[in-house]
N, C-alpha and C. Protein backbone atom coordinates (compact mmCIF):
# COMPACT_ATOMS: atom_id res chain seq x y z
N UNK A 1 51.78 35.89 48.51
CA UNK A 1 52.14 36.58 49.72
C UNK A 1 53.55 37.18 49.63
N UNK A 2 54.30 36.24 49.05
CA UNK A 2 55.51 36.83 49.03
C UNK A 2 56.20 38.29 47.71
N UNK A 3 55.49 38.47 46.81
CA UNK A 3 55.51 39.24 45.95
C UNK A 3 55.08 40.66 46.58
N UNK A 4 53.62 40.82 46.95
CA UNK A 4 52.93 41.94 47.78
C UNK A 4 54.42 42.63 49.08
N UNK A 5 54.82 41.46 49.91
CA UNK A 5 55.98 41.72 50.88
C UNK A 5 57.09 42.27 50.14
N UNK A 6 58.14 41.66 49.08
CA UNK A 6 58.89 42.55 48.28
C UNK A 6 58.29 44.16 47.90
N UNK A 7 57.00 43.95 47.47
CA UNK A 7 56.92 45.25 46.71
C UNK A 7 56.97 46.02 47.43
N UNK A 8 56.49 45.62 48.82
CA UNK A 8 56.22 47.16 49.69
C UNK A 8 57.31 47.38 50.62
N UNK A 9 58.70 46.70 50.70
CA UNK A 9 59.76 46.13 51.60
C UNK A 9 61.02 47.70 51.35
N UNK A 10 61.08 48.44 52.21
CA UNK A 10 61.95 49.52 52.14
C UNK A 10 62.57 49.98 52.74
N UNK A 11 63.77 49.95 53.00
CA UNK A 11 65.00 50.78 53.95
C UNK A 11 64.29 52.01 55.00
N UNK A 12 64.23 51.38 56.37
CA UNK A 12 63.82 52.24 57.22
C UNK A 12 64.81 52.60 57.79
N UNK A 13 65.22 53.98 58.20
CA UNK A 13 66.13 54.53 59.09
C UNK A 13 65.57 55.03 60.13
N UNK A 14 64.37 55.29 60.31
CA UNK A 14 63.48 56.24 61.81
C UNK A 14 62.41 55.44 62.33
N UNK A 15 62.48 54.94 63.60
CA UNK A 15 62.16 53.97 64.42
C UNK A 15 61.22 54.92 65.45
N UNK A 16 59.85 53.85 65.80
CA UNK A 16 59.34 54.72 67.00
C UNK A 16 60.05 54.17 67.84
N UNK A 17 60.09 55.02 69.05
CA UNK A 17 60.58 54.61 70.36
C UNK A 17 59.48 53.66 71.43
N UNK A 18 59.39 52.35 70.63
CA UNK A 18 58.67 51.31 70.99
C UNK A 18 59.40 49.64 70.99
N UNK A 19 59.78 49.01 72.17
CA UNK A 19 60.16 47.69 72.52
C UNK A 19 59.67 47.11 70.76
N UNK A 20 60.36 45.82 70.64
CA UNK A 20 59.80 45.29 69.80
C UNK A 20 59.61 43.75 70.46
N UNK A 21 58.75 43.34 70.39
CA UNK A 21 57.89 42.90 71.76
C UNK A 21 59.03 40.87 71.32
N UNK A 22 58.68 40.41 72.30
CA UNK A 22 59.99 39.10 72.15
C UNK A 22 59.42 38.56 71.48
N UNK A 23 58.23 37.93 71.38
CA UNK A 23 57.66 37.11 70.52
C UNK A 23 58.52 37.27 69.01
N UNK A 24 57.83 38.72 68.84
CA UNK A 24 58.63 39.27 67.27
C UNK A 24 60.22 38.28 67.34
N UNK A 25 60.86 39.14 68.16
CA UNK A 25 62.15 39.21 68.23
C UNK A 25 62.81 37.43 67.99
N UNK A 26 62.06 36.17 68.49
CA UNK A 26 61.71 35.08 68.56
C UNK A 26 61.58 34.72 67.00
N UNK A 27 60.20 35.27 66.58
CA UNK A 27 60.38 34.75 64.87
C UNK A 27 61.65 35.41 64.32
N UNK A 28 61.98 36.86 64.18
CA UNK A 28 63.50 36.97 63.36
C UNK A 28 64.31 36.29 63.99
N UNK A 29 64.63 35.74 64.99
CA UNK A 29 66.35 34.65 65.08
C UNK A 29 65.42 33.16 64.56
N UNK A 30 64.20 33.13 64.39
CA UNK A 30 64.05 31.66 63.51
C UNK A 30 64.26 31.73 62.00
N UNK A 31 63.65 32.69 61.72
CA UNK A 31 63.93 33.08 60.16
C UNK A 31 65.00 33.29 59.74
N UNK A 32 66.44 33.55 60.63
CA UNK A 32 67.53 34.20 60.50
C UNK A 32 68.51 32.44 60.62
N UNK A 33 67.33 31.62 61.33
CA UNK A 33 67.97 30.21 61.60
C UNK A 33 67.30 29.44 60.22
N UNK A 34 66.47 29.71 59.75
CA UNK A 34 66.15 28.84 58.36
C UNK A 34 66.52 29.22 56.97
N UNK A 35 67.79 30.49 57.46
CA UNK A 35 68.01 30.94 56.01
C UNK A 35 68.67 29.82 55.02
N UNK A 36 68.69 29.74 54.19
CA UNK A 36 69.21 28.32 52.92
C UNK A 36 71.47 28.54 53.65
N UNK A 37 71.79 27.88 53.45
CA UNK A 37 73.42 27.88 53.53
C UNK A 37 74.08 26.57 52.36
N UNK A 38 74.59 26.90 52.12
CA UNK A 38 75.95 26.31 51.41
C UNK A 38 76.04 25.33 51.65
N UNK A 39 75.60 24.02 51.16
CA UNK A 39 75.59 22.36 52.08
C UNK A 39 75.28 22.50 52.96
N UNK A 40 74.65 23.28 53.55
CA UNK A 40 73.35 23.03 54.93
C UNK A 40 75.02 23.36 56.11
N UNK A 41 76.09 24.30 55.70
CA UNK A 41 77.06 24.39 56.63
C UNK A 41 76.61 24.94 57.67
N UNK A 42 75.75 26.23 57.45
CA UNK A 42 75.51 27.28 58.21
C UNK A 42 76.53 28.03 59.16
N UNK A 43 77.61 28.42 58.62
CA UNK A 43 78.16 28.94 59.17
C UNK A 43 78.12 30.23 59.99
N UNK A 44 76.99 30.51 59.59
CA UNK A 44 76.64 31.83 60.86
C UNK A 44 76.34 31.94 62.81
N UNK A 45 76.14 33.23 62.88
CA UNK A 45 75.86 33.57 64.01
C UNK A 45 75.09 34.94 64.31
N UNK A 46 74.67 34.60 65.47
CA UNK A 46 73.72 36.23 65.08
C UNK A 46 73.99 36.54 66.52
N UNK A 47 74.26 38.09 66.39
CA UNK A 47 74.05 38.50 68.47
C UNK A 47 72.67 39.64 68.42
N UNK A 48 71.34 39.24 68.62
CA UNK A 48 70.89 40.24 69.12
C UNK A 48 70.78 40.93 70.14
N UNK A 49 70.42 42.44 70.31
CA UNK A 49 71.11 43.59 70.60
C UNK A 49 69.95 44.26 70.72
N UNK A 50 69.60 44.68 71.99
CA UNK A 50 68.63 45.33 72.61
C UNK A 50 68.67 46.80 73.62
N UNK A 51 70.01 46.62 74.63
CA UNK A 51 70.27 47.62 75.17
C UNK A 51 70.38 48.68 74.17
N UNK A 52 70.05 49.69 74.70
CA UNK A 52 70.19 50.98 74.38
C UNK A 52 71.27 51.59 74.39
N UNK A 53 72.00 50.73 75.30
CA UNK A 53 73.67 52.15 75.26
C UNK A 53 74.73 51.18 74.23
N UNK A 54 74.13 50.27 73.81
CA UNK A 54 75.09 49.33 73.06
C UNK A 54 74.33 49.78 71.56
N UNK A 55 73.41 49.83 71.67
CA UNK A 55 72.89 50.41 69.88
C UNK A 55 73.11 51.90 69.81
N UNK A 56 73.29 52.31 70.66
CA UNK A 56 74.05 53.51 70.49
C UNK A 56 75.68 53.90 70.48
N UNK A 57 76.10 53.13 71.34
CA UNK A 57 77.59 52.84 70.64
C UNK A 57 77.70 51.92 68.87
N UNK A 58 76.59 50.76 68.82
CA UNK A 58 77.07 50.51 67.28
C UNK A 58 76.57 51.47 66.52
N UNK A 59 75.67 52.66 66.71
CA UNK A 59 75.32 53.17 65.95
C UNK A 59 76.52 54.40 65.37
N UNK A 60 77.48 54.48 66.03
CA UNK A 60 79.14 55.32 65.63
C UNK A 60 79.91 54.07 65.02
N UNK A 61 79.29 52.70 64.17
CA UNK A 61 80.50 51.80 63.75
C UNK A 61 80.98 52.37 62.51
N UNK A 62 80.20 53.38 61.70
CA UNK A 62 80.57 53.80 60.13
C UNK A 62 80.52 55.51 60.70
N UNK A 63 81.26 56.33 59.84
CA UNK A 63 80.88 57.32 60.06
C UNK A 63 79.92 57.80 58.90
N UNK A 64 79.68 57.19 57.91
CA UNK A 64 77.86 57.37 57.71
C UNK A 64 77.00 56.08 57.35
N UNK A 65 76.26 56.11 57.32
CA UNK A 65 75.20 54.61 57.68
C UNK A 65 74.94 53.73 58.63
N UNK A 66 75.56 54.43 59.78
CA UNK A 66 75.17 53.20 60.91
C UNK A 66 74.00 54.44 61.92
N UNK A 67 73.99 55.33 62.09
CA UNK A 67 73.70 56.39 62.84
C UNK A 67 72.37 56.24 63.04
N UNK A 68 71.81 55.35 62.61
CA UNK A 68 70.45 55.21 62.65
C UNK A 68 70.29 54.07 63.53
N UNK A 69 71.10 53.54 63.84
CA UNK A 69 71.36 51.95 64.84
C UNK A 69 70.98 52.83 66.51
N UNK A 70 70.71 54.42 66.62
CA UNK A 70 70.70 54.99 67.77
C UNK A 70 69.41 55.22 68.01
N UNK A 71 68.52 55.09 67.36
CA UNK A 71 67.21 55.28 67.51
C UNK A 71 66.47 54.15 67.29
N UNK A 72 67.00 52.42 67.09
CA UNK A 72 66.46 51.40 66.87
C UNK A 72 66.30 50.74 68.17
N UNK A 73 64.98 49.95 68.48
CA UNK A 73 65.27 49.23 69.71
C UNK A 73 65.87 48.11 69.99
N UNK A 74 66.38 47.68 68.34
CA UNK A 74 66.80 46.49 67.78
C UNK A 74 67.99 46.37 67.20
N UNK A 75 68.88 45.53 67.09
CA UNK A 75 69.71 45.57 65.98
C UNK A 75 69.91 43.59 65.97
N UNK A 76 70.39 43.39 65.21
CA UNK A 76 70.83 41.84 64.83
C UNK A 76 72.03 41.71 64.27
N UNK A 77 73.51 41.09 64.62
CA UNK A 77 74.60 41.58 63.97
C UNK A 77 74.80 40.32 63.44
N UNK A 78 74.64 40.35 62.17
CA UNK A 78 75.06 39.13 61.45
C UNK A 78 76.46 38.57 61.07
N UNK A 79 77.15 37.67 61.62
CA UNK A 79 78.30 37.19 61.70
C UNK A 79 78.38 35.67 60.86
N UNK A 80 79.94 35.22 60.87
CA UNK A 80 79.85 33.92 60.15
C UNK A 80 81.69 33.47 60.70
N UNK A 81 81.43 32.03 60.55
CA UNK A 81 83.17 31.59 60.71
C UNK A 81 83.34 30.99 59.38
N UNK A 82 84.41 31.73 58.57
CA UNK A 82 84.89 31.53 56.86
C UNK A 82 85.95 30.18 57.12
N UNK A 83 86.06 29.92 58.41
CA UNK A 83 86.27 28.22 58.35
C UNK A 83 85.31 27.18 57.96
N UNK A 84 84.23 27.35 58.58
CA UNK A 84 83.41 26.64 58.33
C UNK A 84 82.50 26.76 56.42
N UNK A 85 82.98 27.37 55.97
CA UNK A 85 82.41 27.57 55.04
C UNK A 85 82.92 28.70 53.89
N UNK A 86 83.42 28.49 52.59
CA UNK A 86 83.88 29.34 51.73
C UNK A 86 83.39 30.35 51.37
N UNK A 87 81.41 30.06 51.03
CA UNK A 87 80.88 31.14 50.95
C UNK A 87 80.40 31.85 52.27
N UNK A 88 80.91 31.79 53.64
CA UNK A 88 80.60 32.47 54.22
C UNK A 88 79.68 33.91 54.32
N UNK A 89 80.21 34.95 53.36
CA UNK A 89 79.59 35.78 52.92
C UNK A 89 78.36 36.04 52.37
N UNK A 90 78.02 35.23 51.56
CA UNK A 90 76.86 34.96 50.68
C UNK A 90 75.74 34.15 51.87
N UNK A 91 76.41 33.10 52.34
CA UNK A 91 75.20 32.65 53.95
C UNK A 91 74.53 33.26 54.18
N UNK A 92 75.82 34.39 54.86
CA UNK A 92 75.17 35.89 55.98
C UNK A 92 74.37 36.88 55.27
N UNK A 93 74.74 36.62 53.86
CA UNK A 93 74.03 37.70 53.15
C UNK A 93 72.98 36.93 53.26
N UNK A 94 72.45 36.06 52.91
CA UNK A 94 71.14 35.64 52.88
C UNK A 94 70.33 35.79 53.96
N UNK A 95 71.15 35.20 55.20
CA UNK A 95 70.06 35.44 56.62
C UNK A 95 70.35 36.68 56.87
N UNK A 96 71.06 37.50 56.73
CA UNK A 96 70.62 39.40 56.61
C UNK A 96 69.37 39.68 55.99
N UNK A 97 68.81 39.06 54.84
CA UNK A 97 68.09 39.42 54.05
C UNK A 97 66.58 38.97 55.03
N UNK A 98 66.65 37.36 55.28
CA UNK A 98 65.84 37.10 55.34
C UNK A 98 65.45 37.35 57.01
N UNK A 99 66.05 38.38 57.75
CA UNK A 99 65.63 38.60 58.76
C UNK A 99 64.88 40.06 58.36
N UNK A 100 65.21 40.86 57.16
CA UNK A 100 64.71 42.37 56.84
C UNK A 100 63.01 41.83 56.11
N UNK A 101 63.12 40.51 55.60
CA UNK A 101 62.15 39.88 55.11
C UNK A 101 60.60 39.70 56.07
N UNK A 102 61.67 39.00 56.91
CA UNK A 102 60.75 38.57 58.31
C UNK A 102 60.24 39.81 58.82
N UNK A 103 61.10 40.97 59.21
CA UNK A 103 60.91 42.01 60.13
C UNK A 103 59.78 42.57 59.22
N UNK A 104 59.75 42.89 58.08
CA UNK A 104 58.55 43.15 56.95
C UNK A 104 57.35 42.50 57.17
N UNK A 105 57.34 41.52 57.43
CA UNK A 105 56.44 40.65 57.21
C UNK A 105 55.53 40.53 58.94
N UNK A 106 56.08 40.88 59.76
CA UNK A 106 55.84 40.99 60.99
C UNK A 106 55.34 42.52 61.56
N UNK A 107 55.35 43.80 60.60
CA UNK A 107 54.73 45.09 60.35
C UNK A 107 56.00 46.01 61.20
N UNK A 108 57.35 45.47 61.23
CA UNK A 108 57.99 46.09 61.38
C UNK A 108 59.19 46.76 60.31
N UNK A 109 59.83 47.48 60.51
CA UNK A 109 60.75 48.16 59.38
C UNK A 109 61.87 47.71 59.55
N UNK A 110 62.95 48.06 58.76
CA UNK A 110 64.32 47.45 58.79
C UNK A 110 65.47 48.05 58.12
N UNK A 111 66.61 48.03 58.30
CA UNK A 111 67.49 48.39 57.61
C UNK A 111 68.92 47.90 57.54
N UNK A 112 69.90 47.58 56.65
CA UNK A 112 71.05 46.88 56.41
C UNK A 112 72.08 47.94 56.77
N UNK A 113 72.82 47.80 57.61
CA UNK A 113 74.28 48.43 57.71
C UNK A 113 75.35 47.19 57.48
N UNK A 114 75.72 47.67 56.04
CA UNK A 114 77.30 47.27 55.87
C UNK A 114 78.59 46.86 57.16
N UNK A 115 78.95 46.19 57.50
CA UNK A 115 79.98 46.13 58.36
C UNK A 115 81.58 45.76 57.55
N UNK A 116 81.01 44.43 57.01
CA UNK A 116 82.69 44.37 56.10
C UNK A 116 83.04 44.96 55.54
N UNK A 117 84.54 45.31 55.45
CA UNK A 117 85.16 46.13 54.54
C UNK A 117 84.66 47.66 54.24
N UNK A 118 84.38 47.86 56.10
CA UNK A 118 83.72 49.38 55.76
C UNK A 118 84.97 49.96 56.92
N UNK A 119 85.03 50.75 57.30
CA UNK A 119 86.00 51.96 58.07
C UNK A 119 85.37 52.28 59.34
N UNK A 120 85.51 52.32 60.18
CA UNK A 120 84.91 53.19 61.80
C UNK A 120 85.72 54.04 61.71
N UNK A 121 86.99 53.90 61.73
CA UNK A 121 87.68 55.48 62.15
C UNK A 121 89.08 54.99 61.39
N UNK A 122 90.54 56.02 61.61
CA UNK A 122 91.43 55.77 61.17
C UNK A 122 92.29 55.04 62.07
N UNK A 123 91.74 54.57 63.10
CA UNK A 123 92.11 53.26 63.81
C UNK A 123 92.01 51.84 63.58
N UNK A 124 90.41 51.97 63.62
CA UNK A 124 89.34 50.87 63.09
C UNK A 124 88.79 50.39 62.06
N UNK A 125 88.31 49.06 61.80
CA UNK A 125 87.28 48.70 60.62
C UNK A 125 86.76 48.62 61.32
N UNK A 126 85.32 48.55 60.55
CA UNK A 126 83.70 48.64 61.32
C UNK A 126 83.75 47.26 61.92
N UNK A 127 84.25 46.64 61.41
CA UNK A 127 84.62 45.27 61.89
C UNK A 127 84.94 44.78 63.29
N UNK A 128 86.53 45.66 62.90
CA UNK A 128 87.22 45.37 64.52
C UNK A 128 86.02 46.34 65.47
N UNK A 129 85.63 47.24 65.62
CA UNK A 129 85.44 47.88 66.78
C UNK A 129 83.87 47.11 66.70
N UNK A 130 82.97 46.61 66.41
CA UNK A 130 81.76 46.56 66.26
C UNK A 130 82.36 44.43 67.22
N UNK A 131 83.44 44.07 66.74
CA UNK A 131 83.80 42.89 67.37
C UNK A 131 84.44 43.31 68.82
N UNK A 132 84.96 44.44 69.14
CA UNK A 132 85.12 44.61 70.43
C UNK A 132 84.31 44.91 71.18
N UNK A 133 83.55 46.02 70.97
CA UNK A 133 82.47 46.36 71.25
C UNK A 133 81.46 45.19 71.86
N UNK A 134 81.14 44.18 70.99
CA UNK A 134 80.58 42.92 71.91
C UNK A 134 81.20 41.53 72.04
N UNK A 135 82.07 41.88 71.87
CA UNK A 135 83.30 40.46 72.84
C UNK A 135 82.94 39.43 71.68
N UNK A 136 83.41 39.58 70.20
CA UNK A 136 83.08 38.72 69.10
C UNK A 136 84.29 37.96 69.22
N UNK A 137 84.25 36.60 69.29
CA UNK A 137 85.80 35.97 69.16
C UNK A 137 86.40 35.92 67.71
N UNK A 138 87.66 35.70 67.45
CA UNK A 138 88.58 36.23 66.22
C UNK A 138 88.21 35.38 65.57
N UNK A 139 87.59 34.18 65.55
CA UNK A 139 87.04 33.29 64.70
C UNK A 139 86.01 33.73 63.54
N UNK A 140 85.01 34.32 63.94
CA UNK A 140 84.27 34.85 63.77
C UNK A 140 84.16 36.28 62.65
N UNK A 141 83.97 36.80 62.03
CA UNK A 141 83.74 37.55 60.97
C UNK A 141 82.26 38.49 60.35
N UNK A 142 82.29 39.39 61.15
CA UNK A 142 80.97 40.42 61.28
C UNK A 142 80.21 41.10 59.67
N UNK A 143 79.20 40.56 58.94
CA UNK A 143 79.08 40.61 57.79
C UNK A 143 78.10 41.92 57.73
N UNK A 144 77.27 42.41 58.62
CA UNK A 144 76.41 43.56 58.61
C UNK A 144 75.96 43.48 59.95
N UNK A 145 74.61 44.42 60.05
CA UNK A 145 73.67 45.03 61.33
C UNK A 145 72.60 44.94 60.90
N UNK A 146 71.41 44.48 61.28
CA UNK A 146 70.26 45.06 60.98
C UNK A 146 69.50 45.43 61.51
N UNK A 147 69.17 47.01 61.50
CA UNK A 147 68.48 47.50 62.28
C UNK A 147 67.29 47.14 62.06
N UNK A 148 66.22 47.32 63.27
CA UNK A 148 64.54 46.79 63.19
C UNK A 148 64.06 47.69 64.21
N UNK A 149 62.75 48.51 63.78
CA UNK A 149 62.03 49.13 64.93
C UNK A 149 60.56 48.85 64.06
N UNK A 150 59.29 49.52 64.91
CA UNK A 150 58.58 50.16 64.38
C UNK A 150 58.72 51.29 63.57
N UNK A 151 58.75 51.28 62.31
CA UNK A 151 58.60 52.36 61.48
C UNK A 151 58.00 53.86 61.83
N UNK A 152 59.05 54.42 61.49
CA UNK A 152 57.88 56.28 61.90
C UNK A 152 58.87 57.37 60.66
N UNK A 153 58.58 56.44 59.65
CA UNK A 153 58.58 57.26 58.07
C UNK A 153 58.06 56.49 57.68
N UNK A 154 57.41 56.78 56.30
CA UNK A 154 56.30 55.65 55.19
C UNK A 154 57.20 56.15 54.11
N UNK A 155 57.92 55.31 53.51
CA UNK A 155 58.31 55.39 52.05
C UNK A 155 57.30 54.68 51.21
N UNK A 156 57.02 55.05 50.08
CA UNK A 156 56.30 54.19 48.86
C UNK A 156 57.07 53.18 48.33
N UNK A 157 55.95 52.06 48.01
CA UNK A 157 57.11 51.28 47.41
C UNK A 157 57.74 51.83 46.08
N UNK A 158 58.28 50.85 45.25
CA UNK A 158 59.20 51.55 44.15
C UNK A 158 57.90 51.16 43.31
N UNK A 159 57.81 51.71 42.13
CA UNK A 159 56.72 51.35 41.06
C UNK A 159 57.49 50.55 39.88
N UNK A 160 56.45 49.79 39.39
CA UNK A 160 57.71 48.72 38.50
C UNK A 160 57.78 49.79 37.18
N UNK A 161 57.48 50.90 37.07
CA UNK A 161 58.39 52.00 36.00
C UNK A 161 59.85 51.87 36.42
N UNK A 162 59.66 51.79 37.41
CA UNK A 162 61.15 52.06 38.33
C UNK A 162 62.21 51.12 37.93
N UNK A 163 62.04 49.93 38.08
CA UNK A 163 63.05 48.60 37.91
C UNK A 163 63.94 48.55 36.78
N UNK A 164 64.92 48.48 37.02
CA UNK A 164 65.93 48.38 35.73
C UNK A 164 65.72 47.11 35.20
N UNK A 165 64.90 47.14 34.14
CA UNK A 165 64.92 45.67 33.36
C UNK A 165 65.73 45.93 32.39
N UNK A 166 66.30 47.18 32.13
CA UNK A 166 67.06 46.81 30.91
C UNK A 166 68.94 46.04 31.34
N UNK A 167 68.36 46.23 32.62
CA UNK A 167 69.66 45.32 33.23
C UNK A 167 69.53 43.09 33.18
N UNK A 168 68.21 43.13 32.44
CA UNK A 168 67.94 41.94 32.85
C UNK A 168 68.01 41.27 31.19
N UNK A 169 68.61 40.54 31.08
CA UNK A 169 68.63 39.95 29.48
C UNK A 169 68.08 38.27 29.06
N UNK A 170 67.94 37.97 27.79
CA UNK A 170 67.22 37.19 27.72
C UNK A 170 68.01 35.95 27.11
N UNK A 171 68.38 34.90 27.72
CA UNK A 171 68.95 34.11 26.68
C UNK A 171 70.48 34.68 26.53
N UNK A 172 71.25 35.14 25.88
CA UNK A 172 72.61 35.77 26.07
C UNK A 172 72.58 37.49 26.38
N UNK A 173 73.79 37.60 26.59
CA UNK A 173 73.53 38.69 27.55
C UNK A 173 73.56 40.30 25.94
N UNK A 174 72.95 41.13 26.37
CA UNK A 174 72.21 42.31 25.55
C UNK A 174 70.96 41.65 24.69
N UNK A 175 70.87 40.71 24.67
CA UNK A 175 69.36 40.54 24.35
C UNK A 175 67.99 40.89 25.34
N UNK A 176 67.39 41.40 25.03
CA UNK A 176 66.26 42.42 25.67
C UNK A 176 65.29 41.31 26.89
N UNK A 177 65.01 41.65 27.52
CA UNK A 177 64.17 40.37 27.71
C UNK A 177 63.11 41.49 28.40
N UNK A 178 62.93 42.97 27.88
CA UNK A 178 61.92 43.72 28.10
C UNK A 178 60.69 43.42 27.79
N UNK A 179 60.81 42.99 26.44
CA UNK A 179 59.80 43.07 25.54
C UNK A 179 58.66 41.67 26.36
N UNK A 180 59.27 41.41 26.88
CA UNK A 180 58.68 40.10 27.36
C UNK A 180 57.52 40.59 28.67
N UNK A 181 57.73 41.43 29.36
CA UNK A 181 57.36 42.27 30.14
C UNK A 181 55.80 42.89 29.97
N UNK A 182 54.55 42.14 30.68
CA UNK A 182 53.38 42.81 29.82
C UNK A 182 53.24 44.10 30.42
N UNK A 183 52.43 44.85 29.47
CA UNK A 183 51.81 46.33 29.94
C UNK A 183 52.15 46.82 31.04
């Protein structure tokens, strides 16, 4: 089950203009609550994000890649406190993932907006204004967005011609581990 879900799993940016009904919304903050953490710290947090005039304000947090947060009925802002935990980052990266996982798996689409160490304006990091924007306390540390709608583009998945295996090595690193690879 889980192989078939990767293969067909692809960066959606164009959302129908359809609720994504709570139930859904219910399994991604569980899946987003069972992601693996660092000694079980879990240092995260998640705010989901439903209004419309608020995914349309985060959708101006980058001036390119967030712009699609304006046509989602969804967003999920994945956060973490780097007190509680060193790898903070790597956490959030995981329950980022495994909420684009879930949202896949539930026949909806998805997409990752960057927040750390990205720019809003020459005032702002995507950071600060995306933490004002919804009253994030300074504790706290905003790691991405993920947008979720119903899909209204079909990308193909990637074909495994596609995959860089020659990035993948066998045993020490420039040894091939292509060849290993059937037909």
């Amino acid at each position: 089950m889980f192989m078939p879900l990767i293969r067909k799993r692809r960066s959606i940016r164009k959302f129908l203009k359809k609720e994504v009904e709570a139930e859904k919304i219910d399994q991604l903050v569980e899946a987003a609550l069972r992601a693996p953490s660092s000694r079980g710290l879990n240092p995260w947090e998640f705010i989901v994000v439903t209004k419309e005039d608020l995914l349309e304000k985060l959708s101006k947090t980058k001036k390119h890649g967030s712009s699609f947060l304006n046509n989602a009925p969804l967003g999920i802002v994945v956060c973490a406190d780097p007190a509680k935990c060193d790898v903070w980052i790597e956490d959030a990266s995981i329950a980022s993932i495994f909420i684009q996982l879930a949202a896949e798996s539930l026949g909806l689409g998805s997409c990752w907006v960057q927040i750390r160490d990205r720019i809003q304006d020459k005032s702002y990091t995507a950071e600060e204004y995306v933490s004002g924007l919804l009253n994030i306390p300074g504790n706290l540390r905003v790691e991405s967005i993920i947008a979720i709608g119903y899909p209204d583009e079909k990308k193909p998945p990637h074909s495994r011609e596609e995959l860089q295996y020659e990035k993948v090595h066998l045993d020490l690193y420039g040894r091939s581990y292509i060849s290993r690879i059937p037909g």
